[in-house]
N, C-alpha and C. Protein backbone atom coordinates (compact mmCIF):
# COMPACT_ATOMS: atom_id res chain seq x y z
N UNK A 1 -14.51 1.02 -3.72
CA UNK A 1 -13.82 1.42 -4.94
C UNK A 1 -12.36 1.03 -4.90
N UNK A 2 -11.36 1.38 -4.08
CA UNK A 2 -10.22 1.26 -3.72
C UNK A 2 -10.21 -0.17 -4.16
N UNK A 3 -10.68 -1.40 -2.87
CA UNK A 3 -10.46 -2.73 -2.79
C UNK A 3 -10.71 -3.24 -3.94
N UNK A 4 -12.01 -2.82 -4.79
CA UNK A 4 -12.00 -3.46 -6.17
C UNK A 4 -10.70 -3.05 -7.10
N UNK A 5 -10.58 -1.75 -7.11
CA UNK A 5 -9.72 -1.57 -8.24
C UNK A 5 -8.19 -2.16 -7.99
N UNK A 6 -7.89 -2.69 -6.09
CA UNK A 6 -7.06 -3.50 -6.50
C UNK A 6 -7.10 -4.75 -6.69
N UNK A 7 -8.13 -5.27 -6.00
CA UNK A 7 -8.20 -6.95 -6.59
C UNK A 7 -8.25 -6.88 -7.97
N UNK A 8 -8.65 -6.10 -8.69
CA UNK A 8 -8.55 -5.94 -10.26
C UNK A 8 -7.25 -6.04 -10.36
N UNK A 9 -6.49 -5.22 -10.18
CA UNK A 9 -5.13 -4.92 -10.45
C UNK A 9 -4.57 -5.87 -10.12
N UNK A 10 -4.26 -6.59 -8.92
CA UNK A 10 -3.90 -7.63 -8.48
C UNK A 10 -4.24 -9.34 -8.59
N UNK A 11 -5.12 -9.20 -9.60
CA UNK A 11 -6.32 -10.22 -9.20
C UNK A 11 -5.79 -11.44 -8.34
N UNK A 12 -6.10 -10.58 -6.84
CA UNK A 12 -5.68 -11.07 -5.62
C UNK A 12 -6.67 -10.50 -4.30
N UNK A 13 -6.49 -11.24 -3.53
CA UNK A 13 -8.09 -10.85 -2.68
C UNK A 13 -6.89 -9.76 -1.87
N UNK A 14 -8.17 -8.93 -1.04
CA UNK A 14 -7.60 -7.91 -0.75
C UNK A 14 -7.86 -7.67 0.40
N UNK A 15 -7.55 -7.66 1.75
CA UNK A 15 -7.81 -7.12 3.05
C UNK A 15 -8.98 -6.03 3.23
N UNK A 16 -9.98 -5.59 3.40
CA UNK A 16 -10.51 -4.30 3.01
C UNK A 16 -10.77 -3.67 4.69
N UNK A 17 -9.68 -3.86 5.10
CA UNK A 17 -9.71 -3.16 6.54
C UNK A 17 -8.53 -2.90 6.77
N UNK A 18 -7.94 -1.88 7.77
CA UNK A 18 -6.85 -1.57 8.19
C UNK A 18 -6.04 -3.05 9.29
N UNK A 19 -4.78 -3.24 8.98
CA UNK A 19 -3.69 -4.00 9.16
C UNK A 19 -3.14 -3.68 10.22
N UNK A 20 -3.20 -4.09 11.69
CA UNK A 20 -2.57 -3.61 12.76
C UNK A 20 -1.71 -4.61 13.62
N UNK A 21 -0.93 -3.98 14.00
CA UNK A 21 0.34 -4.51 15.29
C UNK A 21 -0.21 -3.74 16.61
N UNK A 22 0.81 -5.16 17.32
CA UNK A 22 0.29 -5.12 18.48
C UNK A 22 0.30 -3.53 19.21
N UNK A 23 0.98 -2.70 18.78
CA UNK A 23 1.37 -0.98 19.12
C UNK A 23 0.61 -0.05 18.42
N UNK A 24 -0.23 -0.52 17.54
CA UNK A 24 -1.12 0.05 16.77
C UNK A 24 -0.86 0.56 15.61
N UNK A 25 -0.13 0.54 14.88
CA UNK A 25 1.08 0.74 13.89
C UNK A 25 0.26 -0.08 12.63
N UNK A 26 -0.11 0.07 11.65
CA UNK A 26 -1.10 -0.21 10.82
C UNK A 26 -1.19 0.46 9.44
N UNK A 27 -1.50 -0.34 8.63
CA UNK A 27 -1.18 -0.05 6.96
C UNK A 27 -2.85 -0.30 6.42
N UNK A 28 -3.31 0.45 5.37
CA UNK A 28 -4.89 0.88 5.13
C UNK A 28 -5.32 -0.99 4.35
N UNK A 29 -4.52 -1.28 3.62
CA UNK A 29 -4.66 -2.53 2.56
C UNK A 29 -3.60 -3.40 2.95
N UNK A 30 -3.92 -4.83 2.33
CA UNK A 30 -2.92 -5.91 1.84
C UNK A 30 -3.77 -6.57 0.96
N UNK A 31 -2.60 -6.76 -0.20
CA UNK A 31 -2.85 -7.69 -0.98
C UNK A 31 -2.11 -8.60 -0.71
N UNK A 32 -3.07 -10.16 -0.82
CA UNK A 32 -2.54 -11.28 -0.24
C UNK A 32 -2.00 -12.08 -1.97
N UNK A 33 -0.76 -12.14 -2.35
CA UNK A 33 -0.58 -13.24 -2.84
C UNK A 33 0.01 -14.48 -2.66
N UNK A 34 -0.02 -15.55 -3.59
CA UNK A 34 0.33 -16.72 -3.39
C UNK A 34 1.45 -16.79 -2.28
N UNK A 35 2.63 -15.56 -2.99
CA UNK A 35 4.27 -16.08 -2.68
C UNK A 35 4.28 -15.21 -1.50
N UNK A 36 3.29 -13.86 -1.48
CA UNK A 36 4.29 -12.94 -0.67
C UNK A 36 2.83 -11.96 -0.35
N UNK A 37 3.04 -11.01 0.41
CA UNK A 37 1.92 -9.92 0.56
C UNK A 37 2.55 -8.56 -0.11
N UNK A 38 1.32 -8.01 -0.42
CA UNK A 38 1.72 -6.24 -0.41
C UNK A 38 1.04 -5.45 0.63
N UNK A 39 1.56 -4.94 1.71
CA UNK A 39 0.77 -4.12 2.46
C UNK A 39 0.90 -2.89 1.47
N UNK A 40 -0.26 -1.90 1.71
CA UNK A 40 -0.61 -0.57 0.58
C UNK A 40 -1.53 0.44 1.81
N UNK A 41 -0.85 1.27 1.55
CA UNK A 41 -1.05 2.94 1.94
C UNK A 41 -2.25 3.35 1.31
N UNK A 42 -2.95 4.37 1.35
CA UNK A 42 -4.06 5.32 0.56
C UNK A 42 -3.67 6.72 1.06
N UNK A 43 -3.67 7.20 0.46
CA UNK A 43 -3.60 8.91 0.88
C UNK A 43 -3.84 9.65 -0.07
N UNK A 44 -4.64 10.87 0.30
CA UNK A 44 -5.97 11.45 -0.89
C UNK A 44 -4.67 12.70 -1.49
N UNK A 45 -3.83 13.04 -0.58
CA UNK A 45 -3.36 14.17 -0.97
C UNK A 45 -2.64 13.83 -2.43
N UNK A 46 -2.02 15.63 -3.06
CA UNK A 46 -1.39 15.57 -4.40
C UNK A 46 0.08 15.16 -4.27
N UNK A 47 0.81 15.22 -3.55
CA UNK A 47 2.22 15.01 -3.04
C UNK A 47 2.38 14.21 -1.53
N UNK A 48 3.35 13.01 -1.54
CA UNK A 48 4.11 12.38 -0.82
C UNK A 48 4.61 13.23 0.99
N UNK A 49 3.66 13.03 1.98
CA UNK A 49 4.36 13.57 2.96
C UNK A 49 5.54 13.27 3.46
N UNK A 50 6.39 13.35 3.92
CA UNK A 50 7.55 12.68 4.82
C UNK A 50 7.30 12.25 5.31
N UNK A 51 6.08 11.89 6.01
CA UNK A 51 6.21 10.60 7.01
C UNK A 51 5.06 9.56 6.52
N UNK A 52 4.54 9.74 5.30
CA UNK A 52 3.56 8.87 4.09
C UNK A 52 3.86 7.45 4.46
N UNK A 53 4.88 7.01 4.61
CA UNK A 53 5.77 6.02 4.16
C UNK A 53 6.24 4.72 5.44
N UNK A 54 6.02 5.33 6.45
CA UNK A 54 6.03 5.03 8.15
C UNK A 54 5.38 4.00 8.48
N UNK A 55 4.20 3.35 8.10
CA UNK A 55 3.30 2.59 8.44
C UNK A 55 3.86 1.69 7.30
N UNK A 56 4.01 1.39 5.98
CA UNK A 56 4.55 0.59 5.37
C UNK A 56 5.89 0.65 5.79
N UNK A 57 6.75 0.76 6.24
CA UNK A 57 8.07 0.72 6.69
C UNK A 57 7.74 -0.52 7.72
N UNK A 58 6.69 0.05 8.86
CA UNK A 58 6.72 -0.62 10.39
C UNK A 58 6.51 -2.20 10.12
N UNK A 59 5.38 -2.09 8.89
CA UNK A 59 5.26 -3.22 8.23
C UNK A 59 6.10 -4.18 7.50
N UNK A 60 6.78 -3.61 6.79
CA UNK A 60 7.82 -4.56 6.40
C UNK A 60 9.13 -4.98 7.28
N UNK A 61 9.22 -4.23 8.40
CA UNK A 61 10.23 -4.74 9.68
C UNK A 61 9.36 -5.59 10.16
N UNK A 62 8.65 -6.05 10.20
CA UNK A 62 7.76 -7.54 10.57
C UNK A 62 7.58 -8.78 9.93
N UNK A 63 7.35 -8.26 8.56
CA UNK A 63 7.53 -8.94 7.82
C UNK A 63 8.70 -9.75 6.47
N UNK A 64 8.75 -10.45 5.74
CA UNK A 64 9.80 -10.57 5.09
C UNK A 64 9.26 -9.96 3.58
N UNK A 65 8.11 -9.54 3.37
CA UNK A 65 8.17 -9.15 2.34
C UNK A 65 8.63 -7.56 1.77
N UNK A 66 9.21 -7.75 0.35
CA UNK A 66 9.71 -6.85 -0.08
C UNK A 66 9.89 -5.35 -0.24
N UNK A 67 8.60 -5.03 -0.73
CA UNK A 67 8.04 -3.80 -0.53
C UNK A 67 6.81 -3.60 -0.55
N UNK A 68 6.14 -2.15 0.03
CA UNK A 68 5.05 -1.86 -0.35
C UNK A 68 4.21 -0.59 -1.16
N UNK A 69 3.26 -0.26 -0.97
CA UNK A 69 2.98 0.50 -2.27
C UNK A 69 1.72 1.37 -1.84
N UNK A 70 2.17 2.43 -2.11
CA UNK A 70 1.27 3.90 -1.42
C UNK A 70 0.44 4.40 -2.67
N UNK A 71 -0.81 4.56 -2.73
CA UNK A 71 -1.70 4.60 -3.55
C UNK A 71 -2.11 6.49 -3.26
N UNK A 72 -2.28 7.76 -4.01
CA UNK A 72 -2.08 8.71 -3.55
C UNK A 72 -2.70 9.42 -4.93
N UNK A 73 -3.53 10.39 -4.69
CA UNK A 73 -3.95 11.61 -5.52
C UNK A 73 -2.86 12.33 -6.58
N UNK A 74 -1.90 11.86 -6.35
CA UNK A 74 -0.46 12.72 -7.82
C UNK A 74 -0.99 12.22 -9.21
N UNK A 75 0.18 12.68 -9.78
CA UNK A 75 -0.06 11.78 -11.21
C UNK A 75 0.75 11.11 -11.68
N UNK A 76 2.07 10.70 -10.88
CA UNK A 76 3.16 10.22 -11.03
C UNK A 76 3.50 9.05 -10.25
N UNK A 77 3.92 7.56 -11.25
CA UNK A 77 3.76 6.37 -10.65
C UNK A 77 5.61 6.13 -10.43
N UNK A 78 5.94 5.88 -9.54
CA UNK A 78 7.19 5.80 -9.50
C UNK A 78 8.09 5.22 -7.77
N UNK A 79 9.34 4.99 -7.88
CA UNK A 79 9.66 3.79 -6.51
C UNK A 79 10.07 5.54 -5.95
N UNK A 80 10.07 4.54 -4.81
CA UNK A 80 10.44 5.76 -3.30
C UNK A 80 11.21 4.75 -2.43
N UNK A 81 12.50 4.83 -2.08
CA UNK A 81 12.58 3.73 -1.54
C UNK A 81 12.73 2.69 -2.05
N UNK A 82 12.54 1.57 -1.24
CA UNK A 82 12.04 0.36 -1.38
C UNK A 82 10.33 0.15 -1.70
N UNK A 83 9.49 1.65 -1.83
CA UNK A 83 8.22 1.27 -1.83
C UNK A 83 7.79 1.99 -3.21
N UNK A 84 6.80 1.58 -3.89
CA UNK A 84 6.39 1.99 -5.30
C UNK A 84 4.94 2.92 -5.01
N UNK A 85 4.99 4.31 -5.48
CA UNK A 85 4.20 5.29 -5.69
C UNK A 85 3.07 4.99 -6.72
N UNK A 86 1.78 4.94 -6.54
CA UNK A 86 0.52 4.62 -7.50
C UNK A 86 -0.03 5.76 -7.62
N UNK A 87 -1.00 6.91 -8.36
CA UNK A 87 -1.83 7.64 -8.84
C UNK A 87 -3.10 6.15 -8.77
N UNK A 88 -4.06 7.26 -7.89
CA UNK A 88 -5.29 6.42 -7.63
C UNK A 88 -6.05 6.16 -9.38
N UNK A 89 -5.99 7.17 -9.78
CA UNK A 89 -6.37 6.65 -11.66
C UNK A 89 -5.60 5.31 -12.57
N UNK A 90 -4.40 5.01 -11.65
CA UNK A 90 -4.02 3.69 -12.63
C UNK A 90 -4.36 2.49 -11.81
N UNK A 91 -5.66 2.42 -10.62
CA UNK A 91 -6.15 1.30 -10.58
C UNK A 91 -7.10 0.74 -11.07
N UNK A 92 -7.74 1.62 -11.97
CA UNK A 92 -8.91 0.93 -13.18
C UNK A 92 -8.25 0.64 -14.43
């Protein structure tokens, strides 16, 4: 469900396995595009933990891309950071 509704969203193929470094440090998704990637979070809960955000962080100190994007049970789509907040309902 997840991977479809983002290759939908993205219409971009989508990693459908967890993303790991050599320390084990690992992000749930990536979307691969042309120019750049999005590594992406999942988390079922209603609110943003403090440390939500950690594994896309570790990720983008590796990489050069921009930001990434935590997909989460709220209802509120909005940036955190450098990383953009999704409600799992606006990937259909």
């Amino acid at each position: 469900m997840v991977t479809r509704g983002l290759s939908a969203k993205f219409k971009a193929s989508v990693a459908s396995f967890p993303v790991r470094d050599s320390r084990g440090h690992e992000v749930d998704f990536v979307v691969d595009l042309v120019s750049r990637r999005i590594p992406i979070e999942a988390k079922s809960g209603l609110t943003v933990a403090g440390d939500a955000l950690d594994g896309l962080d570790r990720y983008l100190a590796l990489s050069r891309d921009p930001a990434g994007l935590l997909v989460y049970g709220g209802d509120e789509a909005r940036p955190r950071g450098r990383h953009h907040l999704m409600p799992w309902w606006a990937l259909s």
